[in-house]
C-alpha atoms as a PDB file:
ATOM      1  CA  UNK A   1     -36.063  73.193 -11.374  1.00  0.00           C
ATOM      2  CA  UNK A   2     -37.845  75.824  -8.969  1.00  0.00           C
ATOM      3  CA  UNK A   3     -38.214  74.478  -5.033  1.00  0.00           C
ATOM      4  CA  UNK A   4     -40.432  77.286  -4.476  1.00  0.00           C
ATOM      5  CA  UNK A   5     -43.331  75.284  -3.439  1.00  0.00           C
ATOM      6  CA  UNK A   6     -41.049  73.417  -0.995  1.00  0.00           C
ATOM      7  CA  UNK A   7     -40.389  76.475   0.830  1.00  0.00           C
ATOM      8  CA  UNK A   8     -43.733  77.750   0.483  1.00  0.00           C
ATOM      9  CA  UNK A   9     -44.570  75.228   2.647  1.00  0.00           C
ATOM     10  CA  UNK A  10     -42.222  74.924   5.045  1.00  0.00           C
ATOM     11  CA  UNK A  11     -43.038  78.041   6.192  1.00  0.00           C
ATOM     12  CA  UNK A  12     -46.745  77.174   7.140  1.00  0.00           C
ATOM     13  CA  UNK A  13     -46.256  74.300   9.247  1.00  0.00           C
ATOM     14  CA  UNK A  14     -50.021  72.833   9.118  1.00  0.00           C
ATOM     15  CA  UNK A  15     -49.193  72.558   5.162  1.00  0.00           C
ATOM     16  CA  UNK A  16     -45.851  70.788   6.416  1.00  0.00           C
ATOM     17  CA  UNK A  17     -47.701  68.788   8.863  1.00  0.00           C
ATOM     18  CA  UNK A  18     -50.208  67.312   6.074  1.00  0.00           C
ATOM     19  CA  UNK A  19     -47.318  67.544   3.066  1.00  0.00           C
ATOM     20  CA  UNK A  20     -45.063  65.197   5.330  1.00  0.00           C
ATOM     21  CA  UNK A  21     -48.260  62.751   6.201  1.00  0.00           C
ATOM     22  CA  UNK A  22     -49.097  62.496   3.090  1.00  0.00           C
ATOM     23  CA  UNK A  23     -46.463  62.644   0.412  1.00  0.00           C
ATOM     24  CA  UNK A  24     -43.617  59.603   0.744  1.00  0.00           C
ATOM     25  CA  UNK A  25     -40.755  58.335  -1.662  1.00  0.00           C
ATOM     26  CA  UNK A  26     -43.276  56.151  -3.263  1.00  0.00           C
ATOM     27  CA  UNK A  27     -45.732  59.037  -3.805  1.00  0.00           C
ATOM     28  CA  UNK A  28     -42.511  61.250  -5.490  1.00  0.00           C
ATOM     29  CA  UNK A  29     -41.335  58.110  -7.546  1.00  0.00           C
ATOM     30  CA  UNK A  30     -44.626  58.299  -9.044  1.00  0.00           C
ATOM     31  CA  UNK A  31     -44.779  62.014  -9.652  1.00  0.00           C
ATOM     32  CA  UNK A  32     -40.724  61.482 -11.656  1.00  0.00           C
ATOM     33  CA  UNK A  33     -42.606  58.558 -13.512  1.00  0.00           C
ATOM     34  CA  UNK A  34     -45.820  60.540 -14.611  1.00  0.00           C
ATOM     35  CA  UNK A  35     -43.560  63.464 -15.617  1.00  0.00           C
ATOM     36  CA  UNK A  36     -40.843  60.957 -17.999  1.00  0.00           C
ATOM     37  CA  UNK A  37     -44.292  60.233 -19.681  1.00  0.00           C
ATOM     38  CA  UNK A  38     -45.452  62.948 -20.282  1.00  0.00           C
ATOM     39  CA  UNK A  39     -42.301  64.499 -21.165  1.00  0.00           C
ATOM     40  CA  UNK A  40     -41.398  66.465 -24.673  1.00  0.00           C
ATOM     41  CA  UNK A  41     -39.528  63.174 -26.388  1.00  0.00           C
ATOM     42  CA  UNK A  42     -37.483  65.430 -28.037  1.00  0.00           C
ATOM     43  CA  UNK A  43     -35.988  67.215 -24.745  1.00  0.00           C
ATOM     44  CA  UNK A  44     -35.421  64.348 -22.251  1.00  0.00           C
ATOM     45  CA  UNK A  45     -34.831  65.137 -18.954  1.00  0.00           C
ATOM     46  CA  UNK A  46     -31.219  65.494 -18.535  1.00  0.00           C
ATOM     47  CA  UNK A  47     -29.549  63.087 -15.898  1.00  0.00           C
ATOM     48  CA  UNK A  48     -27.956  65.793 -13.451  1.00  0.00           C
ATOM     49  CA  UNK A  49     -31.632  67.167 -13.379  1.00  0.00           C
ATOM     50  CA  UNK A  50     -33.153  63.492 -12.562  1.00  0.00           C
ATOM     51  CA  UNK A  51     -30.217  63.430  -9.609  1.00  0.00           C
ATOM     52  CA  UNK A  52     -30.816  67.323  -8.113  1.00  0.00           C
ATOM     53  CA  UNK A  53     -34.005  66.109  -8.202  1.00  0.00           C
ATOM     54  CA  UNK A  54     -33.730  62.898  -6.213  1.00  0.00           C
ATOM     55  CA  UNK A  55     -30.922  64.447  -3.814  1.00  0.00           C
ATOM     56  CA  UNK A  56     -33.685  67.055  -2.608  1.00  0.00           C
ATOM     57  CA  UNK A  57     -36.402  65.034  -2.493  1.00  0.00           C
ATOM     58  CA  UNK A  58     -33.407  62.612   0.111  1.00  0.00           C
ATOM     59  CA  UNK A  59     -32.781  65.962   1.807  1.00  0.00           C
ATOM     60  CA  UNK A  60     -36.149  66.378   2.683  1.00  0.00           C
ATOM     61  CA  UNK A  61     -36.401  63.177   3.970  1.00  0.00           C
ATOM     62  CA  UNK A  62     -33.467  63.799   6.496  1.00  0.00           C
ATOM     63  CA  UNK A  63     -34.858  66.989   7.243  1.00  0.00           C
ATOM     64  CA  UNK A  64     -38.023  65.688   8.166  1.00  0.00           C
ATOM     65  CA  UNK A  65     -36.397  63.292  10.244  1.00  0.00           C
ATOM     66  CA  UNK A  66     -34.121  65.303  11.833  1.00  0.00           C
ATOM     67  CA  UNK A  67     -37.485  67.530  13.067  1.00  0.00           C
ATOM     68  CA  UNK A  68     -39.011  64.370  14.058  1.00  0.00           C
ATOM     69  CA  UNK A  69     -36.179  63.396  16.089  1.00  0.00           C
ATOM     70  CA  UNK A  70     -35.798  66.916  17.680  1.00  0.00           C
ATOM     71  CA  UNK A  71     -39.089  67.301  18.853  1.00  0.00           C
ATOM     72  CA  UNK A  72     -38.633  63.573  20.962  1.00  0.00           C
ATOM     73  CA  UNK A  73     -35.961  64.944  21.956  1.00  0.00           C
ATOM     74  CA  UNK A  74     -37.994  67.964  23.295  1.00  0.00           C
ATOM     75  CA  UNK A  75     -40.641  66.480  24.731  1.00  0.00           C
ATOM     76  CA  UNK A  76     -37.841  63.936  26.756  1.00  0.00           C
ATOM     77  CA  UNK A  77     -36.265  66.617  28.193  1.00  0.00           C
ATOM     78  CA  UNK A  78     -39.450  68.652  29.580  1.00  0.00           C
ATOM     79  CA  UNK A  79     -40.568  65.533  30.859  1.00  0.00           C
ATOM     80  CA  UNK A  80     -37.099  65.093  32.612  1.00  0.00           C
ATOM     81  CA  UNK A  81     -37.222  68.666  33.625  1.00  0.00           C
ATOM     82  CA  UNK A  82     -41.334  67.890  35.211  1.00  0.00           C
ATOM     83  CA  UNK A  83     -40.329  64.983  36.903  1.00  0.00           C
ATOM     84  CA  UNK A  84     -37.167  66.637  38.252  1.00  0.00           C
ATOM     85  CA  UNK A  85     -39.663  69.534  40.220  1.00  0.00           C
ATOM     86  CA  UNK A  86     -41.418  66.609  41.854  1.00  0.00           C
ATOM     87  CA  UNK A  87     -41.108  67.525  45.894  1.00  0.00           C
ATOM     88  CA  UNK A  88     -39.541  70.865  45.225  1.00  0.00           C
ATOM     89  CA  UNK A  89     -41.141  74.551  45.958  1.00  0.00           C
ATOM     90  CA  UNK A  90     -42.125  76.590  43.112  1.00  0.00           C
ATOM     91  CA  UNK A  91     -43.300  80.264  42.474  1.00  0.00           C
ATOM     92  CA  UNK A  92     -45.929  80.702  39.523  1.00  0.00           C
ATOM     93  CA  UNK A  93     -45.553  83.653  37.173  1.00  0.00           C
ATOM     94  CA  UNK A  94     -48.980  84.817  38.000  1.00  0.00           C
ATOM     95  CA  UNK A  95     -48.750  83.933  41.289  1.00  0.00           C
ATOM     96  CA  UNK A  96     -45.814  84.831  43.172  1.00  0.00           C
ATOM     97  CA  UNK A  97     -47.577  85.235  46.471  1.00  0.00           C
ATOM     98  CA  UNK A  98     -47.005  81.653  47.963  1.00  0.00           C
ATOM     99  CA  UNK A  99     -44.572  78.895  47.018  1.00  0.00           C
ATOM    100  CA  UNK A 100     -46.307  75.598  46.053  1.00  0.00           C
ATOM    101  CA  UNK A 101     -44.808  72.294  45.940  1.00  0.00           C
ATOM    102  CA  UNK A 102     -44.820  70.110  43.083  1.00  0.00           C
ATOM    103  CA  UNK A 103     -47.115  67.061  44.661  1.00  0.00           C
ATOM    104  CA  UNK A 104     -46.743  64.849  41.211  1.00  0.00           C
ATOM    105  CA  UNK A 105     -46.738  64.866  37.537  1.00  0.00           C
ATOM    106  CA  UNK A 106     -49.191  64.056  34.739  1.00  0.00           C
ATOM    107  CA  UNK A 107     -48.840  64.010  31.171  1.00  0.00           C
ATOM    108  CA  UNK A 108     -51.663  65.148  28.911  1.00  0.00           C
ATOM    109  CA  UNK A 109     -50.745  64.786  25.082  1.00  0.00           C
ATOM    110  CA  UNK A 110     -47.665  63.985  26.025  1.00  0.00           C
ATOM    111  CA  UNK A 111     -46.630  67.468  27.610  1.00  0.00           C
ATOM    112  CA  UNK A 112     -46.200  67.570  31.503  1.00  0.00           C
ATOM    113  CA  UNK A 113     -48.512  69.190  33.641  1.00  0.00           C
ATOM    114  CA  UNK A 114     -47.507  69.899  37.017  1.00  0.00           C
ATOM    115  CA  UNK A 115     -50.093  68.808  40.384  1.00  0.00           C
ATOM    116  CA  UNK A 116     -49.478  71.322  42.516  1.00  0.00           C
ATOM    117  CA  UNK A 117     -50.424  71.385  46.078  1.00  0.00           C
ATOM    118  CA  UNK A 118     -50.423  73.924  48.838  1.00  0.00           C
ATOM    119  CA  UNK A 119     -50.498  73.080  52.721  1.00  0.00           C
ATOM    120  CA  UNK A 120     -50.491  68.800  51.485  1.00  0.00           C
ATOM    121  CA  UNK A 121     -54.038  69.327  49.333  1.00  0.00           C
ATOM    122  CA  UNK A 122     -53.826  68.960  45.641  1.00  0.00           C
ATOM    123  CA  UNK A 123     -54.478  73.172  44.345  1.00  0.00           C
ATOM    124  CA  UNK A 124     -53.702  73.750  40.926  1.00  0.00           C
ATOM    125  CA  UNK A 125     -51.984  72.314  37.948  1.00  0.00           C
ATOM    126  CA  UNK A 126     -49.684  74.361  35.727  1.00  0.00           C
ATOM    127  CA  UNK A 127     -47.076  73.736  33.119  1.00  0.00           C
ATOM    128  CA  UNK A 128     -43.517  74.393  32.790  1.00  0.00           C
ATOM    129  CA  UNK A 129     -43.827  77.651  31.454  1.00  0.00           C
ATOM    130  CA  UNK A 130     -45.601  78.747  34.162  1.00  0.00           C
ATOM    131  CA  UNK A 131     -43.056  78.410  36.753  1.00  0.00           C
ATOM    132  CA  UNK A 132     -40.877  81.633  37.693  1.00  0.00           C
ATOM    133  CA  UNK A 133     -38.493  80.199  40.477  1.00  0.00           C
ATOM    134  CA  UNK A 134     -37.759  76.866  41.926  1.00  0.00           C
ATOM    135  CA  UNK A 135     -36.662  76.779  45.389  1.00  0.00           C
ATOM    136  CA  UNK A 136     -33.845  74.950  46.357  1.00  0.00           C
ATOM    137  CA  UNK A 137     -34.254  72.226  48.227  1.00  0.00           C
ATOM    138  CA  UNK A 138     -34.001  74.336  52.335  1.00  0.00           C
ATOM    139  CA  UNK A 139     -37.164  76.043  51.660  1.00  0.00           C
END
């Protein structure tokens, strides 16, 4: 049995995105029953093949989960990381002028984006990735 679909698309992750919202163990249960069938009476489908087929289709599954579970885990962390800067003085990567201090933190989509203020008035926003330095907390 070829997986080269499968990896096909896993590497284009908007085909992953709509392959994993779409396609379930009920929707591959019905794909193994269409193919028995349809299936050549006199060549079966051999047993080991029916189980290599059902451990990767399991493996997926985990691996799907697993991404799911890492990218929570991602997003927890930033926000952790955001709400950690709250009070403290930071230096922008395209502005390394002035410090600015973190006033408060929003979340849009579910990523942080940082209120900054300058002189106690609310100046810019900007996201993690945007930050160069953090002061400690003297400055």
């Amino acid at each position: 049995m070829s997986i080269d679909s499968i990896n096909a698309i896993s590497a284009n992750p908007t085909a992953n995105n709509a392959m994993q919202n779409n396609v379930d163990q009920m929707d591959f249960l019905k794909l193994f029953l269409q193919e028995l069938n349809y299936q050549d009476p006199t060549k079966p489908v051999d047993n080991k093949e029916f189980m290599a087929q059902m451990a990767q289709f399991s493996a997926l599954q985990e691996a799907r989960q697993t991404r799911t579970g890492v990218e929570n885990l991602q997003k927890m962390l930033m926000a952790n990381q955001a709400l950690s800067l709250v009070g403290r003085m930071v230096e922008l990567s395209v502005d390394k002028e002035k410090p600015y201090q973190v006033a408060s933190v929003s979340f849009v989509d579910g990523d942080p984006v940082l209120n900054l203020s300058s002189d106690n008035q609310k100046v810019l926003t900007a996201k993690l990735s945007d930050i160069s330095r953090v002061y400690g907390p003297n400055k």
